[in-house]
Protein backbone atom coordinates (compact mmCIF):
# COMPACT_ATOMS: atom_id res chain seq x y z
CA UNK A 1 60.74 110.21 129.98
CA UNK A 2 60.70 113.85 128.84
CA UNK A 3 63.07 115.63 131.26
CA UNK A 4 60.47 117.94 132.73
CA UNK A 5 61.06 119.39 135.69
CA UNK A 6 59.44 117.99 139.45
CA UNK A 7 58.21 120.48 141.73
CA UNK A 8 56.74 119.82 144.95
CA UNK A 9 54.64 122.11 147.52
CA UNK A 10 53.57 121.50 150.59
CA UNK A 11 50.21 123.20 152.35
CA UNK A 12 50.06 123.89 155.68
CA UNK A 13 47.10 122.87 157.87
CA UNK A 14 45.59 121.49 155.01
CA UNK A 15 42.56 119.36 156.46
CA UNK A 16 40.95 122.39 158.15
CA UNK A 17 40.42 124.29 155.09
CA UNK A 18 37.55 122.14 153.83
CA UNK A 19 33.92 123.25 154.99
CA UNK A 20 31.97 120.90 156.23
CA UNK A 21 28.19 120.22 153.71
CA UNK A 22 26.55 118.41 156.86
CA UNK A 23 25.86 118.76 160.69
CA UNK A 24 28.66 117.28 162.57
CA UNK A 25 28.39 117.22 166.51
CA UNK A 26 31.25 116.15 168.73
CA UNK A 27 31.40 115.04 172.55
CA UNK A 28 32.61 117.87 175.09
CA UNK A 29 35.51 117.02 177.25
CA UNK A 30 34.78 115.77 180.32
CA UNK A 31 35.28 119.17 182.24
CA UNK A 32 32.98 120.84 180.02
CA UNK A 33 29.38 119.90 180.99
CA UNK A 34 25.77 120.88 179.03
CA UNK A 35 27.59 122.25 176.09
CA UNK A 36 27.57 120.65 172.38
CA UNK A 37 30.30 121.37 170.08
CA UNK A 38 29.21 121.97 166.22
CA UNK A 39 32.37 121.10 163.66
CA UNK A 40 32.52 123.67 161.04
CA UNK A 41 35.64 122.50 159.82
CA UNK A 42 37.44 118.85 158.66
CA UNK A 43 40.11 117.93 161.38
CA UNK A 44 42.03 115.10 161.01
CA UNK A 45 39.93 112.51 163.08
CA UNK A 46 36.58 112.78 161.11
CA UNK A 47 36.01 110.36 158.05
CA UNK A 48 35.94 111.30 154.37
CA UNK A 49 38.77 114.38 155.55
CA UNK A 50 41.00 113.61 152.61
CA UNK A 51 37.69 113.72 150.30
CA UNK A 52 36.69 116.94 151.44
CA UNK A 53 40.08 118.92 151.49
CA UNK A 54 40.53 117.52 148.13
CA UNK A 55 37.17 119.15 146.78
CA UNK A 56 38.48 122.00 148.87
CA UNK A 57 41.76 122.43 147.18
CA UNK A 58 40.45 121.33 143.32
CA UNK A 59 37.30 123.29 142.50
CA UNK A 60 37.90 125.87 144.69
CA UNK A 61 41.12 126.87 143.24
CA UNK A 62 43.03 124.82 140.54
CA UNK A 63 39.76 124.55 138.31
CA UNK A 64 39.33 128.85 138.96
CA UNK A 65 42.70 128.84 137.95
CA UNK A 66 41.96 127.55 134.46
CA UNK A 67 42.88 123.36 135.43
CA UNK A 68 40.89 120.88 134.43
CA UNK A 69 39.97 117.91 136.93
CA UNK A 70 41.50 114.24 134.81
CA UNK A 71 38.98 111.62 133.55
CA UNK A 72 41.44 108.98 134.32
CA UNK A 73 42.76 109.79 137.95
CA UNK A 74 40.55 112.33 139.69
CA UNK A 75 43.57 113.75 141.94
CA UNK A 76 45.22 115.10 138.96
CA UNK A 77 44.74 118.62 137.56
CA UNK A 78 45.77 119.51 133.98
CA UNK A 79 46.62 122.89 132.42
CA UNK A 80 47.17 123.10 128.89
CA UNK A 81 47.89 126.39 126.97
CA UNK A 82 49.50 127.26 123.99
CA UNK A 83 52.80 128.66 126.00
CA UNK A 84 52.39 126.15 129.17
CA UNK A 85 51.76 122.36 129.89
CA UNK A 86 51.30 121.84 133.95
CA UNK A 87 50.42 118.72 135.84
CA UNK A 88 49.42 118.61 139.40
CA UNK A 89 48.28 115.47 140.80
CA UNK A 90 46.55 116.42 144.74
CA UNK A 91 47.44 114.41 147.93
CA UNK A 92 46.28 114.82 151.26
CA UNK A 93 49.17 113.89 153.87
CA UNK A 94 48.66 115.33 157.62
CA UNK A 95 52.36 114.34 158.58
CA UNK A 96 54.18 117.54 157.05
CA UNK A 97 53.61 120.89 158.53
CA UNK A 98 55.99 123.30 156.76
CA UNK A 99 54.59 125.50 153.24
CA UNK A 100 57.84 125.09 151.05
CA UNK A 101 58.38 124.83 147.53
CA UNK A 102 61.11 122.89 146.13
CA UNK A 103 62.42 119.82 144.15
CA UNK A 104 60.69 117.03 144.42
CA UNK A 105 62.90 114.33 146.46
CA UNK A 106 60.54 112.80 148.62
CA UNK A 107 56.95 111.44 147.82
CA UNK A 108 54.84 109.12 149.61
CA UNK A 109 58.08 107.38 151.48
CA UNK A 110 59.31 107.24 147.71
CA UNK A 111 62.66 108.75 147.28
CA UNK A 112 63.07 110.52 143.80
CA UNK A 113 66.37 111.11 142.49
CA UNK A 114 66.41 113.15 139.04
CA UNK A 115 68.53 114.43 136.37
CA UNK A 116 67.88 115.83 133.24
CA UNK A 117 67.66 112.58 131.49
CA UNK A 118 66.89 110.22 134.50
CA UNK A 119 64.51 109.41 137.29
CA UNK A 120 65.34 107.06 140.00
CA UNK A 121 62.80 106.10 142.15
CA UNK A 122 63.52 104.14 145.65
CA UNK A 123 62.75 103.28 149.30
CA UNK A 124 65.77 103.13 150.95
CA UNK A 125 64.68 105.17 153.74
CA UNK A 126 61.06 103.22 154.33
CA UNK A 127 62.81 99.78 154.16
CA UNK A 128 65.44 101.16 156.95
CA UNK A 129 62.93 101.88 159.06
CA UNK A 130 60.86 98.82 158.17
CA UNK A 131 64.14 96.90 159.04
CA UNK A 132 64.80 99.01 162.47
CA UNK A 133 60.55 98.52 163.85
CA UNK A 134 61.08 95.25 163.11
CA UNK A 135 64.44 95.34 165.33
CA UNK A 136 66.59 93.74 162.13
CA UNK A 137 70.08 95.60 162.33
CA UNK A 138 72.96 95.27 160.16
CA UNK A 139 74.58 92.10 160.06
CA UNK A 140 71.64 90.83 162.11
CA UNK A 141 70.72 86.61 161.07
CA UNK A 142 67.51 86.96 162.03
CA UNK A 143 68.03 84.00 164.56
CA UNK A 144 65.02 84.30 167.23
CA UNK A 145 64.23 88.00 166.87
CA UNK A 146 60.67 87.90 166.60
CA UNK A 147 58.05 85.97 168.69
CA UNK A 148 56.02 83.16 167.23
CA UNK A 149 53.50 84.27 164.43
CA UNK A 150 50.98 82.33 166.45
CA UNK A 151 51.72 84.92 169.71
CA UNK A 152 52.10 87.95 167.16
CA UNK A 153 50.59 87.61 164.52
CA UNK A 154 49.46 91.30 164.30
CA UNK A 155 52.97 91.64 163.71
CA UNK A 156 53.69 89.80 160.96
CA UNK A 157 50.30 91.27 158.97
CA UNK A 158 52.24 94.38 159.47
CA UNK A 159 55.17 93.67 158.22
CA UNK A 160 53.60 92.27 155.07
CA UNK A 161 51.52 95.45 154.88
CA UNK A 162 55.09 97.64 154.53
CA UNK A 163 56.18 95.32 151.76
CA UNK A 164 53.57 95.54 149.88
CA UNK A 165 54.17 99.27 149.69
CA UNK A 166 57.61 98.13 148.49
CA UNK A 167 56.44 96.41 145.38
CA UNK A 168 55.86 99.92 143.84
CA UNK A 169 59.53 100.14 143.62
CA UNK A 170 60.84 96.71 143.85
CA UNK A 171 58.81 94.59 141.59
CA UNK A 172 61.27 92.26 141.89
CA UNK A 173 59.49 90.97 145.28
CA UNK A 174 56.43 91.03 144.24
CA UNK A 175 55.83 87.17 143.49
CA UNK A 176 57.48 86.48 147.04
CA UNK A 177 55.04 88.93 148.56
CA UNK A 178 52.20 88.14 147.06
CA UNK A 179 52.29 83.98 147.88
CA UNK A 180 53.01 85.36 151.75
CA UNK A 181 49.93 87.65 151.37
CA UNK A 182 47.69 84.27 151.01
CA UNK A 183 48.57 82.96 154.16
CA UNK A 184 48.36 85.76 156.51
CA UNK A 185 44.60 85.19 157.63
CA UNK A 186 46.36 82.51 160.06
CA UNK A 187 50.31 82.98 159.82
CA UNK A 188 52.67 80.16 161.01
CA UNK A 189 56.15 79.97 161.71
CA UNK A 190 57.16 78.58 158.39
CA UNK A 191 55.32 81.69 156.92
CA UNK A 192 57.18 84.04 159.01
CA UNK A 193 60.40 82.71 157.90
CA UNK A 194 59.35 83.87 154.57
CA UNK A 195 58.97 87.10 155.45
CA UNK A 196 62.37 87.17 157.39
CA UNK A 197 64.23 85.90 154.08
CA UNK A 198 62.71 88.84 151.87
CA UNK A 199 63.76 91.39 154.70
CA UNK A 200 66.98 89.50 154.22
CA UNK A 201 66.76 89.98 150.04
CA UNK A 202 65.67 93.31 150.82
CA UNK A 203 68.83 94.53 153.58
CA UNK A 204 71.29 93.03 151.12
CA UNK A 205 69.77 95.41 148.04
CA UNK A 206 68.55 98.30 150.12
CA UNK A 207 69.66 101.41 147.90
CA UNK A 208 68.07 99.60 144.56
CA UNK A 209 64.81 100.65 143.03
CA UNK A 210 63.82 101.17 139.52
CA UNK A 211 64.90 104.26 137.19
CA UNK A 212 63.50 106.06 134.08
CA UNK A 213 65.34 107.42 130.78
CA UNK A 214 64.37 109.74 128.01
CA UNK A 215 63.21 108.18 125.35
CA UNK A 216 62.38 110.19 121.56
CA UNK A 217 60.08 106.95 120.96
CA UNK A 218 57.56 106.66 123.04
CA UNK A 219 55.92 102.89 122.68
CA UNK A 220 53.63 101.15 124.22
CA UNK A 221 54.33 97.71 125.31
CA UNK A 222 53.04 95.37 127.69
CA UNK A 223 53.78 92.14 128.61
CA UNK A 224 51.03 89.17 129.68
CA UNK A 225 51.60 85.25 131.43
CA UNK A 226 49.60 82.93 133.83
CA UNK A 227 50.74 80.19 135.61
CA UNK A 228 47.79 77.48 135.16
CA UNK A 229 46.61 76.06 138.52
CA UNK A 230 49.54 76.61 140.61
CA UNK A 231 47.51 77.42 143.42
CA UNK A 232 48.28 73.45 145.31
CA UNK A 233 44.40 73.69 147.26
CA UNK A 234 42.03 75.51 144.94
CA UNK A 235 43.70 75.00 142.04
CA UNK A 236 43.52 78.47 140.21
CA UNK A 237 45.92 80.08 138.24
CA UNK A 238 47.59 83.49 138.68
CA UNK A 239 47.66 86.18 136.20
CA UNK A 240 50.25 88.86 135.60
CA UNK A 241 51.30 91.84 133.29
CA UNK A 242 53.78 94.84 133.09
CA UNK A 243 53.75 97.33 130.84
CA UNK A 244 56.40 99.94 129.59
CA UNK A 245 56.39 103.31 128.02
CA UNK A 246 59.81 103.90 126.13
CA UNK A 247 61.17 100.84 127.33
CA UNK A 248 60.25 102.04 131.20
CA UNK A 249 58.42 100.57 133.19
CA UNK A 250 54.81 102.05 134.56
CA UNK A 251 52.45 99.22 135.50
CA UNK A 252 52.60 95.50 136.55
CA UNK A 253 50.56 93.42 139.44
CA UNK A 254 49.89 89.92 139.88
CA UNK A 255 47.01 88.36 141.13
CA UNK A 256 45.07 85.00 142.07
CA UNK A 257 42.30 84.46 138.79
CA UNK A 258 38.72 84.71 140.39
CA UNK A 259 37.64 81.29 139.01
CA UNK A 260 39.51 78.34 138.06
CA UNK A 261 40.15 77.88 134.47
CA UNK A 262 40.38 74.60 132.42
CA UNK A 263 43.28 74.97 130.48
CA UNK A 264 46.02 76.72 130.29
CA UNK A 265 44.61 78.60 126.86
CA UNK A 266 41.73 80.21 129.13
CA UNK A 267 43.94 81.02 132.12
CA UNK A 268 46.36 83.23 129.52
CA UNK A 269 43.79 84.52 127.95
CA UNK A 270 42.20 85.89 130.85
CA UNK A 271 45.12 87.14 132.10
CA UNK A 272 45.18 88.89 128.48
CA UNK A 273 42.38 90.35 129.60
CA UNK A 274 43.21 92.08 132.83
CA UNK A 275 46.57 93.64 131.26
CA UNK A 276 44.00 95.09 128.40
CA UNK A 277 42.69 96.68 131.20
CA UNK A 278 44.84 98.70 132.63
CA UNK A 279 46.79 99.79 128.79
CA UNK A 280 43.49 101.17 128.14
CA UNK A 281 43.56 103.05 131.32
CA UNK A 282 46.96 104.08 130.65
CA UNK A 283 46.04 105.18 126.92
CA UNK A 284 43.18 107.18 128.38
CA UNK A 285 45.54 108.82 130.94
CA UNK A 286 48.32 109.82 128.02
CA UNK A 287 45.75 111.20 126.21
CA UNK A 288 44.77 113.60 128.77
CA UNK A 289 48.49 114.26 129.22
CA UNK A 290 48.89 115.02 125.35
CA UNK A 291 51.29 112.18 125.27
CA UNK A 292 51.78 111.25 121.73
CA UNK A 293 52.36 107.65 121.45
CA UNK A 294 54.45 105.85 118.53
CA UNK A 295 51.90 103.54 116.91
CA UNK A 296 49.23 100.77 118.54
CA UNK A 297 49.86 99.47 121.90
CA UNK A 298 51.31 95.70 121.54
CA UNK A 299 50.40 93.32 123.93
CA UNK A 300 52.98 90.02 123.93
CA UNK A 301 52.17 86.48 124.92
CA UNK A 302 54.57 83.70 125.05
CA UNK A 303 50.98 80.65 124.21
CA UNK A 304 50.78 80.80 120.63
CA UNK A 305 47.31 79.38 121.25
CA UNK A 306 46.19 82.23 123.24
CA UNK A 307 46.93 84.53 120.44
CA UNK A 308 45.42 82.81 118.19
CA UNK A 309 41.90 82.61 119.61
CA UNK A 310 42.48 86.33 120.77
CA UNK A 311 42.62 86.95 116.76
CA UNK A 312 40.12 84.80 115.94
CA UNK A 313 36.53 86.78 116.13
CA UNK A 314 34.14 83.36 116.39
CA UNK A 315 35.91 81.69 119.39
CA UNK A 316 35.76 78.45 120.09
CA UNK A 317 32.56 77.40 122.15
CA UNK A 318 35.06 76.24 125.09
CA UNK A 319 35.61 79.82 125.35
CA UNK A 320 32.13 81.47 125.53
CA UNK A 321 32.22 82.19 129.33
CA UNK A 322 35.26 84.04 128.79
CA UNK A 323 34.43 88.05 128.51
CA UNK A 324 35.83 88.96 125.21
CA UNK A 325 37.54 92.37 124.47
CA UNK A 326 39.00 93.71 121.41
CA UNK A 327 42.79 93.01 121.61
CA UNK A 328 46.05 92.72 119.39
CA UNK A 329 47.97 90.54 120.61
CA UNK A 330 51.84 89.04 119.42
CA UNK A 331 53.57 85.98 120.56
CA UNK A 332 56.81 86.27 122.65
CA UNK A 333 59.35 83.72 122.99
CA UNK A 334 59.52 82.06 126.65
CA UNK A 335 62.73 83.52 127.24
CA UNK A 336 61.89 87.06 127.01
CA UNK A 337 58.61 86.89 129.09
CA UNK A 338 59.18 89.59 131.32
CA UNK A 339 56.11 88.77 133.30
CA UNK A 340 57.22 85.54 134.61
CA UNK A 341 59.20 86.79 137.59
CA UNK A 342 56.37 88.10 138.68
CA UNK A 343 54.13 85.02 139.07
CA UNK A 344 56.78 82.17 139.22
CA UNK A 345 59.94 81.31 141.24
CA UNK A 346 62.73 81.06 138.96
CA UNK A 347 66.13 80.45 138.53
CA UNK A 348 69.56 83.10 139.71
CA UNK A 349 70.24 83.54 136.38
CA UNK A 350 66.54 84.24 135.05
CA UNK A 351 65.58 86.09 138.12
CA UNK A 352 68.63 88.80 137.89
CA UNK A 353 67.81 88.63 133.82
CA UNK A 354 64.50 89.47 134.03
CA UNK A 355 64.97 92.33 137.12
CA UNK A 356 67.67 94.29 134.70
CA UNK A 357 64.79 94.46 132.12
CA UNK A 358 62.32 95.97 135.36
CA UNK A 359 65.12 98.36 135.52
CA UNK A 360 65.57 97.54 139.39
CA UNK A 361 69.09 98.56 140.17
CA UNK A 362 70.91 100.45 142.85
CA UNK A 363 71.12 103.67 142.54
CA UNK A 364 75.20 103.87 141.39
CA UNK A 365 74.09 101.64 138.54
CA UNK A 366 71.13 103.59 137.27
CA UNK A 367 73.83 107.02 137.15
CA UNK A 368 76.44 104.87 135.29
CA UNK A 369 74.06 102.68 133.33
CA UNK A 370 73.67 103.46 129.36
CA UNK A 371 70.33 102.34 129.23
């Protein structure tokens, strides 16, 4: 949103450079008899590794090199001077071996494709290889590929696992993967075909993901909507939320309420509630960032009733088991509920309306896009 520049560097051996605080004692091989081995150093096998290189790598040397640890995401290191703003978020991944220093492209399995006044962010790569494991070629139907979910189930799980990786870059599945997330405790067939028709979605779309554009405004807007009891067996509703800084978006999830609610004025409003959550996070975070943010956070609702018992201080005594929390809250038209495709089947023309406002395009259209 600013145009900075990405860096990335990558550490060699990086696990054992953290000393061990405790006695650790390992097995000898089997050739090697009355001897105990003592581990001085985290290796890659022992628990709590990424923990200790992390403490390693942060005290040790960014915070003696004048960073301070974040508040709001303790693998983040902040440097602020008068002539120099750095950020350097810390992670701990044992696959790469080489020490290099270049521009970021690759992160996580995320591909990152920047300019100076865009970011495009996708997993074409991951989703290949997702699509390959699970033997799905080009121009493949899917007819009889995969065993039975009730022979291979393990299977299946994993296939759900990778997607849900996905929905960090295409929240456009995310309702799809989420309902197929509730079922995988004892998969069936009809399940699986649900999986094999978002691999389908998925093959058809495989170079979209979501971009980012400079913005000299930098608001804070999030969006908020529950669908009342559309859970068919227990009858709870599911909340969701996406927020955007400068018209991009940085946060959204969906997810099952806890308890079931008795109308659809306390389902909202606890959805309300979870989305409060994570803008304050998100304010916290900025602030550590010395983002400077145009005005109040809004928070948009599209049940007039909702916002008005979130603006009304004495609620209603239908509503005193509901935690309360400071919000401000606006009403949204239907229409322009971004949050719905994330929570709700809808139609072609909704669907595609609401994934242009997600920004989730290939990545031709996020070069030529004006947006």
């Amino acid at each position: 949103m600013f145009g900075w520049a990405l860096k990335q560097v990558d550490i060699n051996n990086v696990f054992p450079n953290g000393d061990l605080n405790e006695e650790t004692y390992m097995l000898q091989p089997p050739q090697i008899l009355n001897i105990i081995m003592e581990i001085n150093h985290w290796c890659a096998s022992l628990r709590r590794r990424c923990m200790a290189s992390n403490r390693h790598f942060g005290p040790d040397h960014l915070v003696a090199s004048s960073f301070v640890l974040s508040k709001s995401n303790f693998s983040l290191f902040i440097r602020q001077s008068s002539e120099i703003l750095l950020y350097v978020p810390v992670y701990v991944d044992d696959i790469i071996s080489q020490e290099i220093i270049s521009q970021l492209s690759y992160f996580l399995g995320i591909e990152v494709t920047h300019t100076a006044s865009r970011l495009f962010l996708s997993q074409q790569k991951y989703i290949q290889d997702l699509l390959q494991h699970g033997k799905f070629q080009r121009h493949t139907y899917f007819h009889d590929i995969f065993l039975s979910p009730i022979d291979n189930e393990s299977e299946c799980m994993s296939i759900v696992g990778a997607l849900q990786y996905i929905v960090f870059t295409r929240p456009d599945i995310m309702f799809a993967v989420n309902r197929v997330c509730q079922f995988m405790h004892k998969p069936i067939d009809h399940h699986f075909k649900v999986v094999k028709h978002i691999l389908r979605f998925l093959q058809a779309r495989i170079d979209h993901g979501v971009y980012f554009t400079t913005a000299s405004r930098l608001s804070l807007v999030g969006y908020s909507y529950a669908s009342w009891g559309n859970d068919p067996d227990g009858k709870r509703s599911t909340s969701s939320f996406c927020i955007f800084i400068g018209g991009n978006p940085v946060s959204w999830g969906s997810k099952k309420q806890q308890v079931v609610s008795r109308s659809s004025v306390e389902a909202e409003y606890k959805s309300l509630d979870h989305a409060t959550v994570d803008i304050t996070w998100l304010e916290s975070l900025l602030g550590e960032l010395s983002v400077q943010l145009a005005g109040k956070a809004a928070l948009w609702c599209d049940n007039s009733s909702t916002v008005v018992v979130s603006a009304n201080l004495i609620l209603h005594s239908m509503f005193k088991h509901v935690t309360t929390k400071k919000l401000v809250v606006g009403h949204v038209l239907v229409q322009d509920q971004v949050a719905d495709v994330l929570t709700k089947p809808l139609s072609a023309w909704c669907f595609t309306r609401f994934k242009t406002q997600f920004k989730v395009v290939s990545r031709l259209e996020s070069l030529q896009s004006k947006r």
